[in-house]
Protein backbone atom coordinates (compact mmCIF):
# COMPACT_ATOMS: atom_id res chain seq x y z
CA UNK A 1 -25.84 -2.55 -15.72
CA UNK A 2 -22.49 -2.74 -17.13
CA UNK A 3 -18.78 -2.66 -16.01
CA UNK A 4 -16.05 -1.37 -18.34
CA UNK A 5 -12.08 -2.05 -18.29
CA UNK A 6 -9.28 -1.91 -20.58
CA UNK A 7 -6.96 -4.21 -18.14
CA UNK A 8 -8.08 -7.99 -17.48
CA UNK A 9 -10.81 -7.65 -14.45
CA UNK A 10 -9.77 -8.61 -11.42
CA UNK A 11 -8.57 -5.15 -10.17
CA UNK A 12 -5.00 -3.59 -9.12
CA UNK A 13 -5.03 -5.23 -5.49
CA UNK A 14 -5.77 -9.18 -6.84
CA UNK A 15 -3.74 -8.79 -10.06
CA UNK A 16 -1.28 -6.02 -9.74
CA UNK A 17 -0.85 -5.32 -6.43
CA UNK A 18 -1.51 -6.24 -2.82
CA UNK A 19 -2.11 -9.87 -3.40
CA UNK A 20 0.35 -10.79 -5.66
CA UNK A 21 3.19 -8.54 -3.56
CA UNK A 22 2.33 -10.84 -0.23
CA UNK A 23 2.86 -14.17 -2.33
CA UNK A 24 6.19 -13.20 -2.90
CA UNK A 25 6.54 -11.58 0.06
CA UNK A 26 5.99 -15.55 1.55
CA UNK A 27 9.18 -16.78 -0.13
CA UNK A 28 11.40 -13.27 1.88
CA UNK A 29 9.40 -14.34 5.27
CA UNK A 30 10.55 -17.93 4.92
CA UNK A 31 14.15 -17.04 4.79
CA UNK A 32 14.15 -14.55 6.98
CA UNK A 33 12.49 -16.57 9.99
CA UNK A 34 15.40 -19.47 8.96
CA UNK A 35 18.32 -16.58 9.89
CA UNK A 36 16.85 -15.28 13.03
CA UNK A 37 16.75 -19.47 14.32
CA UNK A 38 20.05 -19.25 13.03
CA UNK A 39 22.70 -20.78 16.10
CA UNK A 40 19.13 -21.67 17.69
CA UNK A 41 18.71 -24.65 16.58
CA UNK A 42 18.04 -23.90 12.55
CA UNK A 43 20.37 -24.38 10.06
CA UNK A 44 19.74 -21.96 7.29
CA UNK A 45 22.70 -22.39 4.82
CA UNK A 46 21.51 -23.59 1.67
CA UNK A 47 18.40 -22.15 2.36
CA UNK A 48 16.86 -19.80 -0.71
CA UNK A 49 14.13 -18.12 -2.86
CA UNK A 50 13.78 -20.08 -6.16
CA UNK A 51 12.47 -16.97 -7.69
CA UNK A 52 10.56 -18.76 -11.13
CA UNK A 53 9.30 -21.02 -8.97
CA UNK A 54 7.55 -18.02 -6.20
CA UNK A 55 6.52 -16.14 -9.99
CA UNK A 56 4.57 -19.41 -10.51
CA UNK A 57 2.92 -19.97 -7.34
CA UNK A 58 2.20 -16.11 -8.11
CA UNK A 59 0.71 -16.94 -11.03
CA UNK A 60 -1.19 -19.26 -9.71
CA UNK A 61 -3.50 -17.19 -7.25
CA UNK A 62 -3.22 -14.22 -10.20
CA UNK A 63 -4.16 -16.37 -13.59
CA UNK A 64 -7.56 -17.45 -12.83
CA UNK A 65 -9.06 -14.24 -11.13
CA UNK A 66 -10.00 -12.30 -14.19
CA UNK A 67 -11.97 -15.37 -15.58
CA UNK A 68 -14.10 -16.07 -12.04
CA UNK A 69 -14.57 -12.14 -11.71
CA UNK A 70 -16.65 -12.05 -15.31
CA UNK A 71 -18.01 -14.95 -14.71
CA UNK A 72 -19.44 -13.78 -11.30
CA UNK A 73 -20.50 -10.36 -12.69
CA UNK A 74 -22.16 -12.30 -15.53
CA UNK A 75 -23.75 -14.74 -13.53
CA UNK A 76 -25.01 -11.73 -11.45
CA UNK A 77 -26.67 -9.39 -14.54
CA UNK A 78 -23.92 -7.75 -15.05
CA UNK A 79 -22.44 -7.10 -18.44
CA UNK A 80 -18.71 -6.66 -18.63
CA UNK A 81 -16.96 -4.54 -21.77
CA UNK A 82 -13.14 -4.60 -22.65
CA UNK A 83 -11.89 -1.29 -23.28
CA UNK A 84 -10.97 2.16 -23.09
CA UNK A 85 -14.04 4.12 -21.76
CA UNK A 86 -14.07 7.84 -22.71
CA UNK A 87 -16.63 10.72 -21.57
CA UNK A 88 -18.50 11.93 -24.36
CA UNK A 89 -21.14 14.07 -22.96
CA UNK A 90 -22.69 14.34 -18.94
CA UNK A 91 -24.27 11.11 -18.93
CA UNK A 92 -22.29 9.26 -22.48
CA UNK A 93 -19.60 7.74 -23.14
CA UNK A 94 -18.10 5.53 -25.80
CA UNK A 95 -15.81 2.22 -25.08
CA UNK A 96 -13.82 1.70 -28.55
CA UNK A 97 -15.78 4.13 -30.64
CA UNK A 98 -19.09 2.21 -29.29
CA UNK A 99 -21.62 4.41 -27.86
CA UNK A 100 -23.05 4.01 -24.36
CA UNK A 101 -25.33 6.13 -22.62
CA UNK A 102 -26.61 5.65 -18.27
CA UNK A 103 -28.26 7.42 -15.56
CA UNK A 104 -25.22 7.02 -13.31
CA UNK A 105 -21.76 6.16 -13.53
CA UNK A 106 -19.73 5.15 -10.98
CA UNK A 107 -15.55 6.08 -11.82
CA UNK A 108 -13.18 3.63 -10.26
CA UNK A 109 -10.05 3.58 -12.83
CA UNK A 110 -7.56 3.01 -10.10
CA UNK A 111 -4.57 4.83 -10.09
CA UNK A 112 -1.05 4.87 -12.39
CA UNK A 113 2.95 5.72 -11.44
CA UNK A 114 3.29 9.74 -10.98
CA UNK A 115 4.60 11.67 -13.80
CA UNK A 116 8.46 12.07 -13.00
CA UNK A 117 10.85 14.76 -15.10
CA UNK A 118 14.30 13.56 -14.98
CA UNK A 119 16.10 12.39 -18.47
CA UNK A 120 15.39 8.77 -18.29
CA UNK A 121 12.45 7.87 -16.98
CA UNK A 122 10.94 6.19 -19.51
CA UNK A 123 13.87 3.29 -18.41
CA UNK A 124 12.07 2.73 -15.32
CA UNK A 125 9.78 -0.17 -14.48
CA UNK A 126 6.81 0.07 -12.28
CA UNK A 127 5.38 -2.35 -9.38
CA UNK A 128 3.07 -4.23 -12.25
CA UNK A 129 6.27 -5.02 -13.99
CA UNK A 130 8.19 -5.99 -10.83
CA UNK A 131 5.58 -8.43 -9.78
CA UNK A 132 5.95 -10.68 -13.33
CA UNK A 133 10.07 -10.48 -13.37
CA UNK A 134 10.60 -14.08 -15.00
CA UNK A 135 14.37 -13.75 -13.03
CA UNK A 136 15.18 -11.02 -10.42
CA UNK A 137 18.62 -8.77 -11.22
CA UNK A 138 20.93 -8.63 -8.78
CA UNK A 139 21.18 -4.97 -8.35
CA UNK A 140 17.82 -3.08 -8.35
CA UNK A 141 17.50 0.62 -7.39
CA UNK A 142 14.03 1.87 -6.16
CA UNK A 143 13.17 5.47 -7.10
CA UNK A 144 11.13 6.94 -3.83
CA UNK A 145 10.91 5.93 0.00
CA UNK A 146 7.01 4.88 0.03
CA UNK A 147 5.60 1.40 0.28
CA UNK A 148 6.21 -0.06 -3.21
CA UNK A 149 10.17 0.60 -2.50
CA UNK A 150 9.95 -0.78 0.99
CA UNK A 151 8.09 -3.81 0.41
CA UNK A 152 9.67 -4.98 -2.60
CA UNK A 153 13.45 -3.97 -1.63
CA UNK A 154 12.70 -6.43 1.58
CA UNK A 155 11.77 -9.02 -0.57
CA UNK A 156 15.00 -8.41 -2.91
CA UNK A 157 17.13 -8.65 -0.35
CA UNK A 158 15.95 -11.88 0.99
CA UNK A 159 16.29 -13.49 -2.69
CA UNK A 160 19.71 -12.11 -2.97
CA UNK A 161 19.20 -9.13 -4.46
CA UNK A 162 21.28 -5.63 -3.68
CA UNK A 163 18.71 -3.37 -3.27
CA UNK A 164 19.19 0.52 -3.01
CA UNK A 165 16.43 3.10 -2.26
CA UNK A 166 16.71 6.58 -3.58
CA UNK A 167 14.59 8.70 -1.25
CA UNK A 168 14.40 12.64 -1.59
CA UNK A 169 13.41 13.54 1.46
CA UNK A 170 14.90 13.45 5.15
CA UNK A 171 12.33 10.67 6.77
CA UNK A 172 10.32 8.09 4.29
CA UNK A 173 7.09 6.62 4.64
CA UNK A 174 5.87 10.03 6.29
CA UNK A 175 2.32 8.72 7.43
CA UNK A 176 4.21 6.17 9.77
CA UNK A 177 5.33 7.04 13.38
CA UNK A 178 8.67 8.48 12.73
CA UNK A 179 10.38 6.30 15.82
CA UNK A 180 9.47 3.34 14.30
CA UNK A 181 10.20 4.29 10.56
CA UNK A 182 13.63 4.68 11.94
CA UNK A 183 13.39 1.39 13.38
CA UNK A 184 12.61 -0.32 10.12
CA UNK A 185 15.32 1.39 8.06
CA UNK A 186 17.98 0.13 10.67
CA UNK A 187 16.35 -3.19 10.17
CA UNK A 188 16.42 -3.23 6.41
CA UNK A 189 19.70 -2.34 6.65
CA UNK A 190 20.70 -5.23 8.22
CA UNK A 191 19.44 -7.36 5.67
CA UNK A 192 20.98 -5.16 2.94
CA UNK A 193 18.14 -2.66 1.90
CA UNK A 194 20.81 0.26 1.14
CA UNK A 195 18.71 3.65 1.99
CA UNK A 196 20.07 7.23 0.35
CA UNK A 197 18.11 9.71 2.08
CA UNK A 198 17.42 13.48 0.80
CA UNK A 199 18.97 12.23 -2.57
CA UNK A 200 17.69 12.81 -5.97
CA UNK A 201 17.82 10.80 -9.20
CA UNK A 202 19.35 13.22 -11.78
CA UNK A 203 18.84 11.02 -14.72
CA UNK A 204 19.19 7.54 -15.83
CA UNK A 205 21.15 6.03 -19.07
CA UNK A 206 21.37 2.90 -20.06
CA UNK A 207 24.85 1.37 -20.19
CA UNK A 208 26.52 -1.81 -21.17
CA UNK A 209 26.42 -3.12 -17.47
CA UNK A 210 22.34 -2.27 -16.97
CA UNK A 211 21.70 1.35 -16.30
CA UNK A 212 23.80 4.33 -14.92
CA UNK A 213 21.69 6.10 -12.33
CA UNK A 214 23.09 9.74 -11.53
CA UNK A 215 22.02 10.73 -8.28
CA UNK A 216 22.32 14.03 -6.40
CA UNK A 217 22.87 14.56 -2.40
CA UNK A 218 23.42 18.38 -1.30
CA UNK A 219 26.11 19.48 -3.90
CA UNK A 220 27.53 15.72 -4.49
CA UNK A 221 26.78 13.89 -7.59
CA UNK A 222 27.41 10.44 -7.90
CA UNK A 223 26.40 7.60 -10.42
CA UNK A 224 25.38 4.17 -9.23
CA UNK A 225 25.51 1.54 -11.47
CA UNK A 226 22.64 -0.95 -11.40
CA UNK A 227 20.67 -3.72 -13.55
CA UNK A 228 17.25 -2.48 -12.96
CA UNK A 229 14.98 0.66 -11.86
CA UNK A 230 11.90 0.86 -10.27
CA UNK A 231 9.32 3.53 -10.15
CA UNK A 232 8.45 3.69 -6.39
CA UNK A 233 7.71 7.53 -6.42
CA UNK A 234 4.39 7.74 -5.67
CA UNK A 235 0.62 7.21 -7.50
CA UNK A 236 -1.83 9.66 -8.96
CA UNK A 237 -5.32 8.89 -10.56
CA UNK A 238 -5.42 7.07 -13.70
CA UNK A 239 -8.21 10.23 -15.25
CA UNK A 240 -6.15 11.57 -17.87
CA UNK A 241 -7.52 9.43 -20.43
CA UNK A 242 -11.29 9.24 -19.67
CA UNK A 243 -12.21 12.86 -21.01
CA UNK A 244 -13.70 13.92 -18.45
CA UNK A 245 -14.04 17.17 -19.59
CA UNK A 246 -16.45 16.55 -21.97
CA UNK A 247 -18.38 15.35 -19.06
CA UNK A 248 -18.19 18.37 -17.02
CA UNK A 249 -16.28 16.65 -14.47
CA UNK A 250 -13.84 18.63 -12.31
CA UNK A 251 -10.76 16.77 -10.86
CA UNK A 252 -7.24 17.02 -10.17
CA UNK A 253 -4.24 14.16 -9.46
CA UNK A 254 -6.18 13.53 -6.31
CA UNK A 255 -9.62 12.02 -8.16
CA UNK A 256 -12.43 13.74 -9.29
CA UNK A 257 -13.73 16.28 -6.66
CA UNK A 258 -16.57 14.87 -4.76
CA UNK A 259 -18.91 15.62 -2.22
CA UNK A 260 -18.66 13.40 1.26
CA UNK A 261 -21.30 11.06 -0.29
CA UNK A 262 -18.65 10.38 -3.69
CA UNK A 263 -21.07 12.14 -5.91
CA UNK A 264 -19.51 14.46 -8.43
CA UNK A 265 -19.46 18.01 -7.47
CA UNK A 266 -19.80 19.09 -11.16
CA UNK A 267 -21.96 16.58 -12.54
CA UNK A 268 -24.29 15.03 -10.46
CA UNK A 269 -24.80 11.61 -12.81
CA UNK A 270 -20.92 11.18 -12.01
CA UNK A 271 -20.17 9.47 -8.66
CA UNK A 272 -16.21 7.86 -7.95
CA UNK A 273 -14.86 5.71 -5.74
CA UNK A 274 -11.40 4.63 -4.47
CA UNK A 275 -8.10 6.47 -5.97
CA UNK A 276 -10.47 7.88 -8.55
CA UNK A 277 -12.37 10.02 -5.91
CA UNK A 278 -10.46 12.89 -4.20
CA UNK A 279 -11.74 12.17 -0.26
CA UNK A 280 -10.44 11.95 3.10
CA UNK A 281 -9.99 8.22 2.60
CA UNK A 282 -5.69 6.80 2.23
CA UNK A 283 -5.06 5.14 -0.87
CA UNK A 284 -5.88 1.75 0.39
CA UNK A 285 -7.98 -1.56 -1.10
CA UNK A 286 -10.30 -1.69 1.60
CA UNK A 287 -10.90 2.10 1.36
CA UNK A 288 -11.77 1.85 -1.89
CA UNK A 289 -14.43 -1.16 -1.11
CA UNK A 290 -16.07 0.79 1.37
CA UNK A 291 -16.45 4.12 -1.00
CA UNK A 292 -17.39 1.48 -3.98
CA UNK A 293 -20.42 0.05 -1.75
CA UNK A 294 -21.48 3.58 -0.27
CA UNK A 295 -20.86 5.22 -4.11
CA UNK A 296 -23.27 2.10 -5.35
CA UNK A 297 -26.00 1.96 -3.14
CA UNK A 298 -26.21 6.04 -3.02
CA UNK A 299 -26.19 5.84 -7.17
CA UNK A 300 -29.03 3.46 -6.91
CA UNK A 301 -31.48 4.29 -3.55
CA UNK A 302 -30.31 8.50 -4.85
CA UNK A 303 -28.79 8.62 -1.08
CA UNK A 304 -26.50 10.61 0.40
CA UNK A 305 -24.96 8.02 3.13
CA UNK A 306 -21.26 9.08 4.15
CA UNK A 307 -18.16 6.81 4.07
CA UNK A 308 -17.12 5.85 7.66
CA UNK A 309 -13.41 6.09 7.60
CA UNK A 310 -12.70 5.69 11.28
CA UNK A 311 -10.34 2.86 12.65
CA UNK A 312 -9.23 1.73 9.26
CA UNK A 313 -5.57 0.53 9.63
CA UNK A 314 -2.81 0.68 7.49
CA UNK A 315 0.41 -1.56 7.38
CA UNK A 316 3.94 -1.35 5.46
CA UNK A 317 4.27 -5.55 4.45
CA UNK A 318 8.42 -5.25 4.84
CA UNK A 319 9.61 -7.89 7.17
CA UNK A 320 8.83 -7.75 9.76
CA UNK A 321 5.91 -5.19 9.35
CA UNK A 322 5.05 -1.65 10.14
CA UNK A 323 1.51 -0.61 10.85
CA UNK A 324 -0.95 2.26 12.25
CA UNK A 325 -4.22 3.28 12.86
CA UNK A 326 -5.32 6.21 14.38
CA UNK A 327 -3.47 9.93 14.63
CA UNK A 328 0.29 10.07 14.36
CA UNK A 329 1.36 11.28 18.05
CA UNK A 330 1.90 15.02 16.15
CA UNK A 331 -1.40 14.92 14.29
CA UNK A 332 -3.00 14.07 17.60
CA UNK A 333 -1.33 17.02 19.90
CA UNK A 334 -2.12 19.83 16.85
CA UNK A 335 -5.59 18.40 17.64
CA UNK A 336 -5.87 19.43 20.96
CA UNK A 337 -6.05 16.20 22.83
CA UNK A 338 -4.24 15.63 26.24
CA UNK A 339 -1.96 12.61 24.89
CA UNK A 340 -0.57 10.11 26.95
CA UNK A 341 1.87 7.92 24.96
CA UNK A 342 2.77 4.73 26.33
CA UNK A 343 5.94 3.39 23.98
CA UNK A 344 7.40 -0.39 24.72
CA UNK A 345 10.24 -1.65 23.11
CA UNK A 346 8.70 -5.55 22.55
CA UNK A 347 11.87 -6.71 21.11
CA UNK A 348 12.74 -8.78 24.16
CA UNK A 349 9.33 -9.89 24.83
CA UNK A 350 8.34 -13.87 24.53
CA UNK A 351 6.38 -13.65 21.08
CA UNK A 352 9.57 -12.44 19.50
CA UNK A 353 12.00 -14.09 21.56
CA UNK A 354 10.67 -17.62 20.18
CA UNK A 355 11.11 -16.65 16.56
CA UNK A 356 14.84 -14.93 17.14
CA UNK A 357 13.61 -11.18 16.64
CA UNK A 358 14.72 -8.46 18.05
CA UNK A 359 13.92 -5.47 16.27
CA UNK A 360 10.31 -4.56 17.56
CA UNK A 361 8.19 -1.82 19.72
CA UNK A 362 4.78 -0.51 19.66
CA UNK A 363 3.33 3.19 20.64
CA UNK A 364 -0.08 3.48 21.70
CA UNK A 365 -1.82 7.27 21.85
CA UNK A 366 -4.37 7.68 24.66
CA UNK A 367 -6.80 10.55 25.39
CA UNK A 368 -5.94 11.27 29.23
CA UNK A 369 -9.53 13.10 29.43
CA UNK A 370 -11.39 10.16 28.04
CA UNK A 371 -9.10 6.92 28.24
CA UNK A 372 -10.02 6.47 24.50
CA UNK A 373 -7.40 5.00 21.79
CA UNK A 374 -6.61 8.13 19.78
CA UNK A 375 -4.16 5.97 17.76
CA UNK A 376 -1.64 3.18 17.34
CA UNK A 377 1.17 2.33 15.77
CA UNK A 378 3.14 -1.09 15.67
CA UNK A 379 6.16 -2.45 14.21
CA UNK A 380 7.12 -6.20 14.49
CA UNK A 381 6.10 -9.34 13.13
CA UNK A 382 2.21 -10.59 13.12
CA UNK A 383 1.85 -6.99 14.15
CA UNK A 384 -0.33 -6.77 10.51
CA UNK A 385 -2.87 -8.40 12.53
CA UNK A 386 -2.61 -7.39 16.03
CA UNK A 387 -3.66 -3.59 14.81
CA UNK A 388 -6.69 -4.74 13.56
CA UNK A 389 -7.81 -4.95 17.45
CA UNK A 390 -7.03 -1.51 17.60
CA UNK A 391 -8.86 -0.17 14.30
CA UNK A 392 -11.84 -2.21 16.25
CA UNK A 393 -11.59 0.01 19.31
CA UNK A 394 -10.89 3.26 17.53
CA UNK A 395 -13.83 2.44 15.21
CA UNK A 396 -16.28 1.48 17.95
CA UNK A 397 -14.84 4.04 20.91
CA UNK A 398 -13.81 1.74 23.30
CA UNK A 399 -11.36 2.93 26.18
CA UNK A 400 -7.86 1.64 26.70
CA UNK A 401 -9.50 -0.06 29.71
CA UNK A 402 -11.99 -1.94 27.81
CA UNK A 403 -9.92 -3.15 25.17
CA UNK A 404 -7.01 -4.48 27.97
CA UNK A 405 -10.25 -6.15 29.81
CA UNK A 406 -10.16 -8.70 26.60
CA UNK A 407 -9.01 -11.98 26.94
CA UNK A 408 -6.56 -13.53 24.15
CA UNK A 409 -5.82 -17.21 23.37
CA UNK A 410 -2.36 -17.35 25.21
CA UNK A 411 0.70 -18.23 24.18
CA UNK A 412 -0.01 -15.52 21.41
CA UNK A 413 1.00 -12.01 19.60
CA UNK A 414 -2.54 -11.21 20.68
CA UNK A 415 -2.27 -11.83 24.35
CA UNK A 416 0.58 -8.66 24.07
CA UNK A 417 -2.22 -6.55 23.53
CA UNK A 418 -3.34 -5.76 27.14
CA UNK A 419 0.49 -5.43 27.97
CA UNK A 420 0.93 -2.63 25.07
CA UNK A 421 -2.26 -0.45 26.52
C-alpha cells in the first residue's frame, strides 16, 4: 500500500487550512473578548495581536505534522511517495516518470482556488498564502463573500487590519440562515470588516501604493486602493493535473462522478473521497474523513457501504461564530414538512451577558407532525460547540422533547440548549 503527494503530508485542514486558520483566529478572540469587558471592568488599551509572534505559535502546531504523519504511515506499512501522480492507464499511474501499477486507488487530491477571468488575477493570493504572511498589510481586500473572506477579514480586523470584502451577489455565505448572515455582517461591521455587496472586481493592477482594485456595482465603477488581495471566491477539485482521462475517469469541478458508495462510475478500480468525489457531502474536513474510511474499507472488503451524511454540522469561525446543521428553514418548507420555527434573540441572555456580547440569536426548525429537529442554526459565541448537540439529535432522530429532557452542567452555553428548543 502506498500514499502519494506532491505537497508535504499532513493534508489541507492541519497544514493549510482549518487548523492553522483557528490558531490565528486565537490571537482576534483574545482582543475581541478584552473590548466587549471594555467599561466592565477590563482595560483593553494597549491590548494587541503581535502578528510574527501568532505566525510562530502557527508554526508551531503546523511544522512538525508532515514529519509524525510519514512516520505514522510508515510505522503502519504504509509507503509514502513525493510527487505528482498522473493516470496512465485504468489501473497505472506514474509519480515523476516512475511507474506504479494497483488494484484500487483511492483519489483524495483536495481541492485548489476557482479559476477567475478578470485582468489581474494572477496578483491575488490565496488562503495558503494568507496563513504564512511573515507581517499582515494594513489594507487587505477579499475577493468573494464565502468562509475564507469571512474568517480571515475577522481576524484582520482584530490585528488592525482594514479589511474590505468584495461580494457579487446580494446575500453571502448562502448555505447559512439568511437572518443570521445578516446578523454577522452588521457585526463585522462593527469591528471594521467593510462588506460591498453585488459588486464585482473588474481587474486588478499593481500600483506604487500596493494594488488598484477596479470594482463594479450596477453601472458605478470605482477603484479601491489596497496593499493586498485575496482569493476568497470559491474552491473546485484539484483533478486537472492527474490525467484522468487516460484512466477513463469521468469528472467535472465537482470531483470525479461517483456512485453513493465513492466508487468511480467509469472505472470501477477508481474510488474518491472528500473534494475529489462529486457527492451529496459539503466541502468539509470531517466529510471528507468519513467518505475516506467508507471509500477504504469498500476498496478493500469490495463493499458497497454508503456514507451517512446526516447531522453533520457546519460553522463560519468569524467572531463570534455562525453555525448550522440541518435544512435551511426554505430547504425544509420546499420539502414538505409542517415547520415550526422557534427564533430567540440570545443576545441578552446570561452566557453572553458575562462576556459583554450582544450580538447573538439562534433558530431552531421543528417537524410539528413528528416533534423531530429538522434543523438548526446558531450564531454567537461557543455556539461552534453547542450545535454539535444538535447534529447528535438530527443524526440519531431524537425529538425536540428528548433533547430539552437533557441535563447540562450549569452555569453554561450548554444549559441554553433546552431554552432554544
Amino acid at each position: 500500500m502506498a500514499i502519494v503527494d506532491a505537497l508535504p503530508y499532513g493534508g489541507t485542514c492541519a497544514l493549510r487550512g482549518c487548523d492553522p486558520k483557528k490558531i490565528l483566529r486565537r490571537g482576534a478572540e483574545i482582543v475581541d473578548a478584552a473590548r466587549l469587558m471594555e467599561g466592565k471592568g477590563i482595560d483593553p488599551s494597549g491590548l494587541k495581536i503581535n502578528w510574527s509572534d501568532l505566525m510562530a505559535h502557527k508554526r508551531g502546531f503546523t511544522d512538525p505534522v508532515p514529519d509524525k504523519m510519514e512516520k505514522g504511515l510508515t510505522g503502519n506499512g504504509v509507503e509514502t511517495l513525493h510527487g505528482a501522480a498522473r493516470f496512465t492507464g485504468t489501473n497505472t499511474l506514474e509519480v515523476d516518470d516512475q511507474p506504479y501499477q494497483s488494484k484500487r486507488i483511492l483519489v483524495a487530491a483536495g481541492a485548489i482556488p476557482r479559476p477567475v477571468s478578470f485582468t489581474g488575477a494572477d496578483l491575488m493570493i490565496d488562503s495558503t498564502d494568507f496563513l504564512n504572511l511573515e507581517a499582515l498589510p494594513k489594507r487587505i481586500l477579499f475577493v468573494g463573500g464565502g468562509f475564507v473572506s469571512f474568517e480571515f477579514a475577522h481576524i484582520a480586523a482584530r490585528a488592525g487590519a482594514e479589511p474590505i470584502i468584495i461580494d457579487r451577489g446580494a446575500r453571502p455565505l448562502n448555505a447559512f440562515d439568511p437572518d443570521l448572515v445578516e446578523m454577522l455582517i452588521a457585526r463585522s461591521a462593527a469591528v471594521g470588516v467593510d462588506l460591498q455587496r453585488e459588486t464585482e472586481i473588474v481587474s486588478i493592477t499593481a500600483s506604487e501604493a500596493g494594488f488598484a482594485v477596479e470594482v463594479k456595482t450596477g453601472d458605478q465603477t470605482t477603484t479601491i486602493e489596497t496593499d493586498l488581495v485575496v482569493h476568497g471566491a470559491g474552491r473546485i477539485a484539484a483533478l486537472a493535473d492527474l490525467n484522468l482521462e487516460a484512466a477513463g475517469v469521468s469528472y467535472g469541478d465537482k470531483g470525479i462522478i461517483v456512485a453513493p458508495h465513492l466508487q468511480s462510475t467509469t472505472n470501477d478500480a477508481v474510488f474518491a473521497a472528500g473534494d475529489s468525489a462529486d457527492t451529496k457531502g459539503m466541502p468539509l474536513t470531517p466529510v471528507a474523513v468519513i467518505e475516506g474510511k467508507v471509500a477504504a474499507s469498500n476498496m478493500l472488503k469490495e463493499q458497497k457501504i454508503v456514507p451517512d451524511y446526516s447531522g453533520i454540522p457546519t460553522a463560519v469561525f468569524t467572531v463570534p461564530e455562525l453555525a448550522r446543521v440541518g435544512m435551511l428553514e426554505v430547504e425544509a418548507k420546499e420539502a414538505g414538512h409542517d415547520v415550526d420555527v422557534r427564533f430567540t434573540d440570545t443576545g441578552g441572555w446570561y452566557s453572553n451577558y458575562r462576556i459583554g456580547e450582544t450580538s447573538a440569536a439562534a433558530k431552531v426548525l421543528v417537524d410539528k407532525s413528528d416533534g423531530k429537529i429538522l434543523g438548526a442554526h446558531l450564531f454567537g459565541p461557543e455556539y461552534g460547540e453547542l450545535i454539535n448537540f444538535f447534529g447528535l439529535a438530527i443524526k440519531m432522530g431524537l425529538t425536540a422533547k428528548q433533547l430539552k429532557s437533557m441535563t447540562a452542567v450549569y452555569p453554561s452555553v450548554g444549559s441554553d440548549l433546552g431554552s432554544l428548543i
